[in-house]
C-alpha atoms as a PDB file:
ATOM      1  CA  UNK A   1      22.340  47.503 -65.471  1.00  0.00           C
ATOM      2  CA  UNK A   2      18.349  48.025 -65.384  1.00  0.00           C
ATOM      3  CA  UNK A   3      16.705  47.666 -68.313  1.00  0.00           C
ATOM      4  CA  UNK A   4      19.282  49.238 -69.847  1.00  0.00           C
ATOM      5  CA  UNK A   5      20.026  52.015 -67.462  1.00  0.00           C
ATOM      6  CA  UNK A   6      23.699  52.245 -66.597  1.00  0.00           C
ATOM      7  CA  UNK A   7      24.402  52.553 -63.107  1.00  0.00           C
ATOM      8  CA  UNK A   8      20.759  52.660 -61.661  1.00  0.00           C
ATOM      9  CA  UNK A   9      19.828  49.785 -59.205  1.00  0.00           C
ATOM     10  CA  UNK A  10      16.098  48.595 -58.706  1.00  0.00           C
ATOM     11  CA  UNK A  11      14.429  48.964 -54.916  1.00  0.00           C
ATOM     12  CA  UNK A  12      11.146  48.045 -55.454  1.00  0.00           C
ATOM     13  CA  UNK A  13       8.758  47.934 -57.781  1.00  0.00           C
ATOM     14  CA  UNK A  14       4.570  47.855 -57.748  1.00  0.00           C
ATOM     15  CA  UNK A  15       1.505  48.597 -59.818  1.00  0.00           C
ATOM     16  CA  UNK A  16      -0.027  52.088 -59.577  1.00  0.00           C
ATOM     17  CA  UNK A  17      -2.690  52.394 -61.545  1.00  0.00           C
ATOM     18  CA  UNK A  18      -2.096  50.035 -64.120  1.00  0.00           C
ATOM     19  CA  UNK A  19       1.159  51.441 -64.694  1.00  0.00           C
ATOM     20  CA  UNK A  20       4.702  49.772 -63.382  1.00  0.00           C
ATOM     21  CA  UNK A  21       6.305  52.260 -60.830  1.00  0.00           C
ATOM     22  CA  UNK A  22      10.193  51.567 -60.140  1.00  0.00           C
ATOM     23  CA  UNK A  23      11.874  53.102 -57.416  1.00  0.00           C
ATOM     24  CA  UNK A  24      15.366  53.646 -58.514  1.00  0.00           C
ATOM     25  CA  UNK A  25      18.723  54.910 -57.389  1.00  0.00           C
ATOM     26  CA  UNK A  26      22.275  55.394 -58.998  1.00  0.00           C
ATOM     27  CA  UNK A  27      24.938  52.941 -57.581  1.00  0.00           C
ATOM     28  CA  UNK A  28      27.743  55.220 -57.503  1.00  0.00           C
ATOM     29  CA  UNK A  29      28.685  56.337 -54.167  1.00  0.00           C
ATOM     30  CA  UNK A  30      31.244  59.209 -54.386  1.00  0.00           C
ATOM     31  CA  UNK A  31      31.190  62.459 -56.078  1.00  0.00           C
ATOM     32  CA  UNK A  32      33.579  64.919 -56.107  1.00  0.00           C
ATOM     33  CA  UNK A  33      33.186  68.824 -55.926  1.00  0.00           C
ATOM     34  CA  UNK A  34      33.295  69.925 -59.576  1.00  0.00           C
ATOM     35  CA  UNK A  35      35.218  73.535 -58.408  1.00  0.00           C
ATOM     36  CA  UNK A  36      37.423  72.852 -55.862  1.00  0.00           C
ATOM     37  CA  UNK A  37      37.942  68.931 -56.070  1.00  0.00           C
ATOM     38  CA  UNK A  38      37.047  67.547 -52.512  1.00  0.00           C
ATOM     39  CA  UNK A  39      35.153  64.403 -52.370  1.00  0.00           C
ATOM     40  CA  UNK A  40      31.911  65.365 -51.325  1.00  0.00           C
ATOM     41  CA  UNK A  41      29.601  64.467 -48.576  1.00  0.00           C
ATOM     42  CA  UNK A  42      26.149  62.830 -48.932  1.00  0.00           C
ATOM     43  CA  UNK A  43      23.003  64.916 -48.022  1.00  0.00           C
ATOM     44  CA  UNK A  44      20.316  62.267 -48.333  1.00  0.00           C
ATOM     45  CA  UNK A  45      18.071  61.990 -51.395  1.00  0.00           C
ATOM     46  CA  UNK A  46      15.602  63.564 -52.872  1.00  0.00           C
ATOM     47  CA  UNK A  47      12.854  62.006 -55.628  1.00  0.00           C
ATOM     48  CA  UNK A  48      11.450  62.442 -58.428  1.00  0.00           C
ATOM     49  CA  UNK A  49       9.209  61.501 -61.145  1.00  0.00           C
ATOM     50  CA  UNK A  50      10.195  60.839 -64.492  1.00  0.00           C
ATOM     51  CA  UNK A  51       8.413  58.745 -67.094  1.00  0.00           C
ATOM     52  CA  UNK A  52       9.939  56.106 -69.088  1.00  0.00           C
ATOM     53  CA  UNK A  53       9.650  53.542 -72.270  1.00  0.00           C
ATOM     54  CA  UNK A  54       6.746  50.986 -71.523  1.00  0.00           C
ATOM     55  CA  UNK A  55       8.509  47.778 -70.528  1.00  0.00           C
ATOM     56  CA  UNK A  56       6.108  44.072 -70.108  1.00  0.00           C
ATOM     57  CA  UNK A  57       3.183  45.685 -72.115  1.00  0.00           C
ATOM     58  CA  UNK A  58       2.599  48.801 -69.270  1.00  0.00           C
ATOM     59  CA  UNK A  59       3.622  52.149 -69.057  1.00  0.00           C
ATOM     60  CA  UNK A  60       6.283  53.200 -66.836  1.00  0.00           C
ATOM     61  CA  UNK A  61       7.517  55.407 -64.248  1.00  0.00           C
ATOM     62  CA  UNK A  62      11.022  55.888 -62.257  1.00  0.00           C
ATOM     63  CA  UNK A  63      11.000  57.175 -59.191  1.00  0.00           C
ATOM     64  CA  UNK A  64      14.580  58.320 -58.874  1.00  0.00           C
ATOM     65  CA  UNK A  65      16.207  58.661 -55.382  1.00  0.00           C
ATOM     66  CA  UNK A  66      18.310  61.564 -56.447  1.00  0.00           C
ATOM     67  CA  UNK A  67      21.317  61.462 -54.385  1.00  0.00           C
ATOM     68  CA  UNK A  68      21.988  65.234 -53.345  1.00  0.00           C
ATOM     69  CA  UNK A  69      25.798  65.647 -52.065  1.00  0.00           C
ATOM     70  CA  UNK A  70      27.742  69.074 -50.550  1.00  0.00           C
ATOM     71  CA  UNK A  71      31.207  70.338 -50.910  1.00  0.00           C
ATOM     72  CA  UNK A  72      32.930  69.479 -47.751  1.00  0.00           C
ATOM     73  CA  UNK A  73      35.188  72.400 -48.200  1.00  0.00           C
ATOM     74  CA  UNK A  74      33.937  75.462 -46.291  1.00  0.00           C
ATOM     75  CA  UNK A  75      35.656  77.613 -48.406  1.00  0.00           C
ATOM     76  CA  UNK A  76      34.335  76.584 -51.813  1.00  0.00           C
ATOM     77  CA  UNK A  77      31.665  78.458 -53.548  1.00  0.00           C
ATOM     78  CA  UNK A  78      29.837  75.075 -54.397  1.00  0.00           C
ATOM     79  CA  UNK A  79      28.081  74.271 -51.370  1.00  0.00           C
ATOM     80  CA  UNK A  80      25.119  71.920 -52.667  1.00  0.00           C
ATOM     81  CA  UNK A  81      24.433  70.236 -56.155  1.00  0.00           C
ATOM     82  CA  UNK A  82      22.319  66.721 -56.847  1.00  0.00           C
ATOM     83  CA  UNK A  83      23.663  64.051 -59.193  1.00  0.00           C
ATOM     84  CA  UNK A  84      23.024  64.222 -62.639  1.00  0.00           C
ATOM     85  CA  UNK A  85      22.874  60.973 -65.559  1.00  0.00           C
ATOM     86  CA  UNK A  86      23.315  60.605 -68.987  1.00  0.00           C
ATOM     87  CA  UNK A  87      19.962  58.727 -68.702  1.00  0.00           C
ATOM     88  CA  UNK A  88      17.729  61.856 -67.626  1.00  0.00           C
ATOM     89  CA  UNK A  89      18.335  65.223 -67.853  1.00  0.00           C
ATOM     90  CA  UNK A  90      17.865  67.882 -65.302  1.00  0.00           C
ATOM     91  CA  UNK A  91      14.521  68.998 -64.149  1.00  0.00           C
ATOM     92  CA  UNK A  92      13.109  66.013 -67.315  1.00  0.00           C
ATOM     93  CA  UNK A  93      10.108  64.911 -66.941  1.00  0.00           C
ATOM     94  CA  UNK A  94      11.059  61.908 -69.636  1.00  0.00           C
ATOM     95  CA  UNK A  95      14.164  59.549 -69.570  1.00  0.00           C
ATOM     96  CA  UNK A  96      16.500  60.218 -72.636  1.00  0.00           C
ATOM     97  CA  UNK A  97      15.416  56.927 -74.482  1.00  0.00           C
ATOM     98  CA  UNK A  98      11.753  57.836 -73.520  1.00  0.00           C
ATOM     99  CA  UNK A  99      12.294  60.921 -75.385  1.00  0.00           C
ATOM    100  CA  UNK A 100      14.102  59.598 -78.563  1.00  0.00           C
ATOM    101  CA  UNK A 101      11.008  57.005 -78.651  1.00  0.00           C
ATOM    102  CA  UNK A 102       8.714  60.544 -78.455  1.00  0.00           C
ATOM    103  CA  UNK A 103      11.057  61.852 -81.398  1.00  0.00           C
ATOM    104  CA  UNK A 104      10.793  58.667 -83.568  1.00  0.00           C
ATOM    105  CA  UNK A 105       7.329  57.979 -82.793  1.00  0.00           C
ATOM    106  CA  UNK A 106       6.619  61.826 -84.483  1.00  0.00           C
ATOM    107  CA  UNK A 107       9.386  62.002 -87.227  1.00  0.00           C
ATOM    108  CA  UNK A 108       9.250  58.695 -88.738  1.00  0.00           C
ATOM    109  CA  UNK A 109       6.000  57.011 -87.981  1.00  0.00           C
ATOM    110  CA  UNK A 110       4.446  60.059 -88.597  1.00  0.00           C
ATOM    111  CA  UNK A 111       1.859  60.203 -85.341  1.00  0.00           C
ATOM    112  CA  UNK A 112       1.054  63.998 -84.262  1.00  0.00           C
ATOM    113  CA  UNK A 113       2.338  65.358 -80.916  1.00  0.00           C
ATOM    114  CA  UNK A 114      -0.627  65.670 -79.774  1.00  0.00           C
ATOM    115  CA  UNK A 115      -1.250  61.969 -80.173  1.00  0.00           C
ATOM    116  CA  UNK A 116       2.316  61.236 -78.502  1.00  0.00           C
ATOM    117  CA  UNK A 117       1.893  63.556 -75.628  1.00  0.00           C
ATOM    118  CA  UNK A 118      -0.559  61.685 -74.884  1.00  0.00           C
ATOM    119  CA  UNK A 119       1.294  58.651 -74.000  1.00  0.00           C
ATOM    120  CA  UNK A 120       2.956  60.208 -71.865  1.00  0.00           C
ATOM    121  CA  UNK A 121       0.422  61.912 -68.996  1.00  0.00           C
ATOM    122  CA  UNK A 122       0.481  60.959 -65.914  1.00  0.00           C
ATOM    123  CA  UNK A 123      -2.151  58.336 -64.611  1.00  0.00           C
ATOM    124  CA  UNK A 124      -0.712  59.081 -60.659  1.00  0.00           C
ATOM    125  CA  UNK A 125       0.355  62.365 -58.775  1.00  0.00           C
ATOM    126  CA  UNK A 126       4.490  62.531 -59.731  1.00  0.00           C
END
């Protein structure tokens, strides 16, 4: 578990403009078509960008190596799909908790979006 991230492991980490930047990836391995059953094939990874809570007094971004997979079937519909989490949602540009903190931060210590939202631009390119 990474700071409290389920089945993500830590590659590397570094310091990008002030901010902590963690390169992470799931650790599951196998993934099975979700139409036909087959166990699916790896395609490689993709990343992306998604901001999360602050964690040793700096901000922080993931970058998630997004496993993509493919049906190995050649007659299933499903040819390509990427893995999904509980942790981040598809196309997010916040983790879930990051997002609950966003909620909280607005409903019950009564800060303005704007004043959130703010929080949470990026200081680097995603």
């Amino acid at each position: 578990m990474l700071l409290g991230l389920d089945d993500f492991g830590a590659l590397e980490w570094r310091l990008v403009g002030g901010e902590i930047e963690l390169t992470v990836e799931t650790t599951i391995d196998q993934a099975w078509c979700r139409l036909c059953g087959v166990r699916a094939l790896s395609k490689g990874r993709s990343t992306v960008m998604v901001r999360d809570i602050d964690a040793f007094g700096r901000r922080v971004q993931l970058r998630w190596r997004k496993r993509r997979w493919r049906c190995a079937e050649q007659l299933c519909a499903v040819k390509t799909w990427t893995e999904t989490t509980d942790a981040i949602a598809a196309r997010a540009v916040l983790t879930q908790r990051a997002r609950v903190q966003a909620c909280r931060r607005v409903g019950r210590d009564g800060h303005s979006v704007a004043a959130v939202a703010v929080t949470w631009v990026w200081v680097g390119t995603p």
